[in-house]
Protein backbone atom coordinates (compact mmCIF):
# COMPACT_ATOMS: atom_id res chain seq x y z
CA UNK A 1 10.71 10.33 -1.83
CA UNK A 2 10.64 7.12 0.11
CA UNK A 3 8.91 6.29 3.30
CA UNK A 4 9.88 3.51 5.39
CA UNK A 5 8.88 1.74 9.07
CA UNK A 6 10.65 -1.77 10.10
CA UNK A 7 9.08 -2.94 14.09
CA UNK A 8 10.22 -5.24 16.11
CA UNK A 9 7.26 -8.05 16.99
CA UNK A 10 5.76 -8.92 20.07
CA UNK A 11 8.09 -12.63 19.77
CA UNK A 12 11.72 -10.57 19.84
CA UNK A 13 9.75 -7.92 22.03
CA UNK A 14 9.73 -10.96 24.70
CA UNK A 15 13.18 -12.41 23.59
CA UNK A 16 14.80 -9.10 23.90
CA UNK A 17 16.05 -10.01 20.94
CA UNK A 18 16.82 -6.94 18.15
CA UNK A 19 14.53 -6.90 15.00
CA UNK A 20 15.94 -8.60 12.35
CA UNK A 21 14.30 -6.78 9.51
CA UNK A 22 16.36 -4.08 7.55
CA UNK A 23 15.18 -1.75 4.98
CA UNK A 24 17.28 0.65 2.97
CA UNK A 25 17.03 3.00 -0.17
CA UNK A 26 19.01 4.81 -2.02
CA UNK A 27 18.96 7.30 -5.19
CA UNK A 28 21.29 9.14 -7.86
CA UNK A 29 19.67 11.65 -10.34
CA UNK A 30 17.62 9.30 -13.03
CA UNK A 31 17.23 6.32 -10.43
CA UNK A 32 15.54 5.09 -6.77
CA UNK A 33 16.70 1.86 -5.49
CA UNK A 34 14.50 -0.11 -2.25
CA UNK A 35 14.87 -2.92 -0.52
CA UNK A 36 14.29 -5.07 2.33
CA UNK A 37 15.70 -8.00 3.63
CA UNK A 38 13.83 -10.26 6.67
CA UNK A 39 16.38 -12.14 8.73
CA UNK A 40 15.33 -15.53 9.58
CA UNK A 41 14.14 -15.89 13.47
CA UNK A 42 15.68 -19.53 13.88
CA UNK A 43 19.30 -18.37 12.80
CA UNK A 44 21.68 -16.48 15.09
CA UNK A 45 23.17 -13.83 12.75
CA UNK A 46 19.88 -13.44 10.72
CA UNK A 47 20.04 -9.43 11.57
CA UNK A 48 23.60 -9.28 10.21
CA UNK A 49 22.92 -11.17 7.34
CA UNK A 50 20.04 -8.99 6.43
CA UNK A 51 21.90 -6.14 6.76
CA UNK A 52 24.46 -7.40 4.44
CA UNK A 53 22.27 -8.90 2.05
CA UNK A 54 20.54 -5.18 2.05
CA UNK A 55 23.33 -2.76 1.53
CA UNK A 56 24.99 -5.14 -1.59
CA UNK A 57 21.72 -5.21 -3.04
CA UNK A 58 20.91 -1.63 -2.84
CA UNK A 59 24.82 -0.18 -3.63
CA UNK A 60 24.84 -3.07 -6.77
CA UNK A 61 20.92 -2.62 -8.66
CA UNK A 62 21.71 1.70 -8.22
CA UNK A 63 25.58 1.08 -9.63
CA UNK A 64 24.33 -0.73 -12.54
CA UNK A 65 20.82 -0.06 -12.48
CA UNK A 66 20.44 0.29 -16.35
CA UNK A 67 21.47 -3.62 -16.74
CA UNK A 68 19.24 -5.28 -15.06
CA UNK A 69 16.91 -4.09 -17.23
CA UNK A 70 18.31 -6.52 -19.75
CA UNK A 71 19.07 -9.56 -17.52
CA UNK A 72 16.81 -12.71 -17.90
CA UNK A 73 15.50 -13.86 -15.16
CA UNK A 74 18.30 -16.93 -14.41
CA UNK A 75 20.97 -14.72 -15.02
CA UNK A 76 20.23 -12.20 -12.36
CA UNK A 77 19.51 -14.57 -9.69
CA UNK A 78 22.83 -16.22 -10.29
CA UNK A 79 24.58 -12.72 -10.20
CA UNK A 80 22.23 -11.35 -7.28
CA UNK A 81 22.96 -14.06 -5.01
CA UNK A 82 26.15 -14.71 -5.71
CA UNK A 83 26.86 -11.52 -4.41
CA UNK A 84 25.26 -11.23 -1.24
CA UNK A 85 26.44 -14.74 -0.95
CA UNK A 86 30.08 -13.54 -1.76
CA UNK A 87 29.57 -10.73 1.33
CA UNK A 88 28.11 -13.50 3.46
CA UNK A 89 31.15 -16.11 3.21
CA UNK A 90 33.86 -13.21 3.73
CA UNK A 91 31.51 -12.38 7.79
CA UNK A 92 31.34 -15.87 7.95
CA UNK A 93 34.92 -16.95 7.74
CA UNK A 94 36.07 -13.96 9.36
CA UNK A 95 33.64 -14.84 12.43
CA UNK A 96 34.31 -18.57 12.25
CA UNK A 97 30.52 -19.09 11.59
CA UNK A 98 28.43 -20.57 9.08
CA UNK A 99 26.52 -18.75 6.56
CA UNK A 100 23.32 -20.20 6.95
CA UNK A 101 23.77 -18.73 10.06
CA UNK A 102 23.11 -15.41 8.25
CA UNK A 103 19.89 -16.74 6.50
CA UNK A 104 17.64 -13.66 5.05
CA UNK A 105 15.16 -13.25 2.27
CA UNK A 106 15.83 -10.17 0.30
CA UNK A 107 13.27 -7.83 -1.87
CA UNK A 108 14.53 -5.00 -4.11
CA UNK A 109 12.95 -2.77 -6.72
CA UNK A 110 14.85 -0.42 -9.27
CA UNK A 111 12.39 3.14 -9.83
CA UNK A 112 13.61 4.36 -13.56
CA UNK A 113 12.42 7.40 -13.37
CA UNK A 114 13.23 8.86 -16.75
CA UNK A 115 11.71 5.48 -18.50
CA UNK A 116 8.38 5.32 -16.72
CA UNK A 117 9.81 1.61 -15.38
CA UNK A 118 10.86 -0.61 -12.57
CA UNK A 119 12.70 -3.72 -12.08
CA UNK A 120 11.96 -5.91 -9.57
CA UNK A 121 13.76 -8.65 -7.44
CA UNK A 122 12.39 -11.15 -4.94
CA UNK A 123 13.75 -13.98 -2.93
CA UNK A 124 11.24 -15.16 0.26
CA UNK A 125 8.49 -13.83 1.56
CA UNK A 126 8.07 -10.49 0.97
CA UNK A 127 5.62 -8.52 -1.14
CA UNK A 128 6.42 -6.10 -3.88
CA UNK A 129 2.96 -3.94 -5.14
CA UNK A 130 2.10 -0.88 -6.23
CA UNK A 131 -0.47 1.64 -6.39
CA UNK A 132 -1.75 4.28 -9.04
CA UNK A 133 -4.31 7.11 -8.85
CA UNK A 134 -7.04 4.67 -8.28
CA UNK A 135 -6.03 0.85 -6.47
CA UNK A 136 -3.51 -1.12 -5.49
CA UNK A 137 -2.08 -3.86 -7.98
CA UNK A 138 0.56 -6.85 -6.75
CA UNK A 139 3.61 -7.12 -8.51
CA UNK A 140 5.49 -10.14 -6.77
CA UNK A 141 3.10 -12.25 -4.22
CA UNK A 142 4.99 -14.35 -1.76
CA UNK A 143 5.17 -18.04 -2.91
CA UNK A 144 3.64 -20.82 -1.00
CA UNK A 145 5.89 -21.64 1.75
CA UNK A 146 4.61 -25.17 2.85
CA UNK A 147 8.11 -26.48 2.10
CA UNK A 148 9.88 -23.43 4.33
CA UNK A 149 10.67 -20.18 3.36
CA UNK A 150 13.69 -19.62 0.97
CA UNK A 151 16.90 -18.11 1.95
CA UNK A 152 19.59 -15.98 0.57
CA UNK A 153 21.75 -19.51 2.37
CA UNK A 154 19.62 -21.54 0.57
CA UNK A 155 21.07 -24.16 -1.83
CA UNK A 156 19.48 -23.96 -5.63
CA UNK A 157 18.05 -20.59 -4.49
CA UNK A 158 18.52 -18.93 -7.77
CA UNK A 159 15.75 -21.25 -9.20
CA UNK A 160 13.25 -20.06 -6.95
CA UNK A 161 14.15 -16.30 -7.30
CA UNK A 162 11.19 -14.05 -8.82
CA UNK A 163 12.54 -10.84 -10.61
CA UNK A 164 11.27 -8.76 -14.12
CA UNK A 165 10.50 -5.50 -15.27
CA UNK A 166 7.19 -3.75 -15.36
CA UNK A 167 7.10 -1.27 -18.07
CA UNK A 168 5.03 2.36 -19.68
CA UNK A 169 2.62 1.85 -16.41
CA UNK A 170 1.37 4.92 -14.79
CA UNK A 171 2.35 4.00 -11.04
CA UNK A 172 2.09 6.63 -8.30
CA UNK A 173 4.28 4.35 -5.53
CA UNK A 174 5.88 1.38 -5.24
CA UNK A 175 6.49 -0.70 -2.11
CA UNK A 176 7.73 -3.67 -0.38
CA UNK A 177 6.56 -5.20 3.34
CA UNK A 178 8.22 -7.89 4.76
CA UNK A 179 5.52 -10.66 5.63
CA UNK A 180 4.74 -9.43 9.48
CA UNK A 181 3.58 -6.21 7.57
CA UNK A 182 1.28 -7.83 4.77
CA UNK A 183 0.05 -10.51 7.39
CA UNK A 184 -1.13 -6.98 8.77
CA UNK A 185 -2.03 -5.55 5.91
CA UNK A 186 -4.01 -8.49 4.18
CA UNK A 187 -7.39 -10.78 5.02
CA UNK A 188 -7.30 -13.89 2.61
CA UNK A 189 -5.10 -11.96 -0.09
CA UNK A 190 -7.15 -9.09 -0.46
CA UNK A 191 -5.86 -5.85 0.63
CA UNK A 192 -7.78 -4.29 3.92
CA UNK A 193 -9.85 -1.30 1.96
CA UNK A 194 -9.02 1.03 4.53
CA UNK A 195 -5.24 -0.26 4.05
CA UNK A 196 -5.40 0.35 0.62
CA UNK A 197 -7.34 3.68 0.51
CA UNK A 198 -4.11 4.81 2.29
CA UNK A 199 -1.61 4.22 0.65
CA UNK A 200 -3.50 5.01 -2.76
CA UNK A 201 -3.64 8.61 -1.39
CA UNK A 202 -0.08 8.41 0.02
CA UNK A 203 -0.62 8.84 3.58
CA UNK A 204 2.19 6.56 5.09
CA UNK A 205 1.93 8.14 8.21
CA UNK A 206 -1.52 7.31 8.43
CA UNK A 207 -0.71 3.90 7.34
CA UNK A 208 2.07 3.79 9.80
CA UNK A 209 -0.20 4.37 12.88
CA UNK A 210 -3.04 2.27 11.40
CA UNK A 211 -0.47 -0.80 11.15
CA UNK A 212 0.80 -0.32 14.47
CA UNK A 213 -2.36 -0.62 16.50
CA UNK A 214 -2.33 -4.21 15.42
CA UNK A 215 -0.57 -6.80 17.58
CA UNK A 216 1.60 -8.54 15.94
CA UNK A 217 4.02 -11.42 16.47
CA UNK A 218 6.27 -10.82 13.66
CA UNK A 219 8.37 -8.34 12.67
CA UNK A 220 7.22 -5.91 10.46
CA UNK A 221 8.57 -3.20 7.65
CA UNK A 222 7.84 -1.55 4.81
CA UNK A 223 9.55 0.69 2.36
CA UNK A 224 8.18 2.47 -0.60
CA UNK A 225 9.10 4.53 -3.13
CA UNK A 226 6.94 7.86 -4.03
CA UNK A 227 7.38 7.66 -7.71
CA UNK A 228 6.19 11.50 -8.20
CA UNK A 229 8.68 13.22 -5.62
CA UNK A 230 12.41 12.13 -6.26
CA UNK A 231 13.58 13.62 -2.70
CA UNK A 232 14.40 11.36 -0.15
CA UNK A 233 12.71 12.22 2.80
């Protein structure tokens, strides 16, 4: 099963601007594919490119989910990227734009169900964590991003990409927030205990309602994957 919530912030609340986070997930018999991409506020087609950069992740990692499991790290940032990339440049020309103008940072993990493993892929400034019967454990933190955050559009990206595969863990969920959610989520990297008593149990509703009484300036989403139910929901 996966659960999912993406908010616009109070900033495009007052911009009347669309949020420009997408989530999306996706699942064939042995498999569970989620990911979320964050669209960059300061570019104009940051929604669109997030939405692209989504749906060729999530339709490429469950197509050939079984391979990435064998990819080192360089090699599946250069095929990752160059993808979406590909996508990006085909809008772009085909809108006269530039693709930085469809900036995003992208997030994706690959649920093997069968295996008792996930693979994991991270460009920006998302997080990617987990939980099993008893805490919550990070998987990919969010990098320090006192040099700016880095794009799918951003040249040399592939050397800053984050991916690998966690293996023969018992882990009850998986899930990804884009960074409005975790700013929410999180006092001085350490997950709120009431936060994480949540989503240890599974109550994503709860969680939902708990996030949303906090203001927030960003926009905020999260996705996870219930790695104990296999219906999507």
């Amino acid at each position: 099963m996966t659960f999912f919530w993406s908010r616009a912030g109070s900033f495009h609340s007052c911009q009347e601007d669309k949020n420009q986070d997408r989530v999306m997930s996706a699942e064939n018999e042995r498999f569970t594919v989620i990911t979320l991409a964050d669209g960059a506020s300061g570019c104009p087609e940051s929604g669109t490119g997030a939405e692209i950069a989504c749906e060729a992740v999530t339709a490429l990692f469950l197509s050939r989910a079984e391979m990435f499991f064998g990819f080192n790290r360089r090699e599946t940032a250069d095929f990752v990227l160059g993808h979406i990339r590909h996508r990006i440049k085909k809008r772009a020309e085909a809108e006269n734009r530039c693709i930085s103008d469809y900036s995003s940072t992208i997030a994706s993990v690959i649920c093997d169900s069968r295996l008792n493993r996930f693979f994991y892929f991270s460009l920006g400034d998302s997080l990617i964590a987990g939980t099993d019967k008893s805490r919550c454990f990070m998987i990919a933190m969010p990098p320090d991003s006192f040099g700016g955050t880095c794009m799918t559009t951003t040249e040399n990206a592939e050397k800053l990409a984050e991916c690998g595969v966690v293996q023969g863990r018992e882990v009850d969920t998986v899930f990804i927030c884009s960074d409005g959610a975790w700013r929410l989520m999180f006092e001085r990297n350490r997950l709120y205990k009431d936060m994480e008593r949540l989503l240890v149990e599974g109550d994503f509703k709860g969680l939902s309602e708990a996030v949303v009484q906090k203001e927030s300036f960003d926009d905020h989403s999260l996705i996870c994957c219930d790695m104990s139910r296999r219906i999507i929901a």
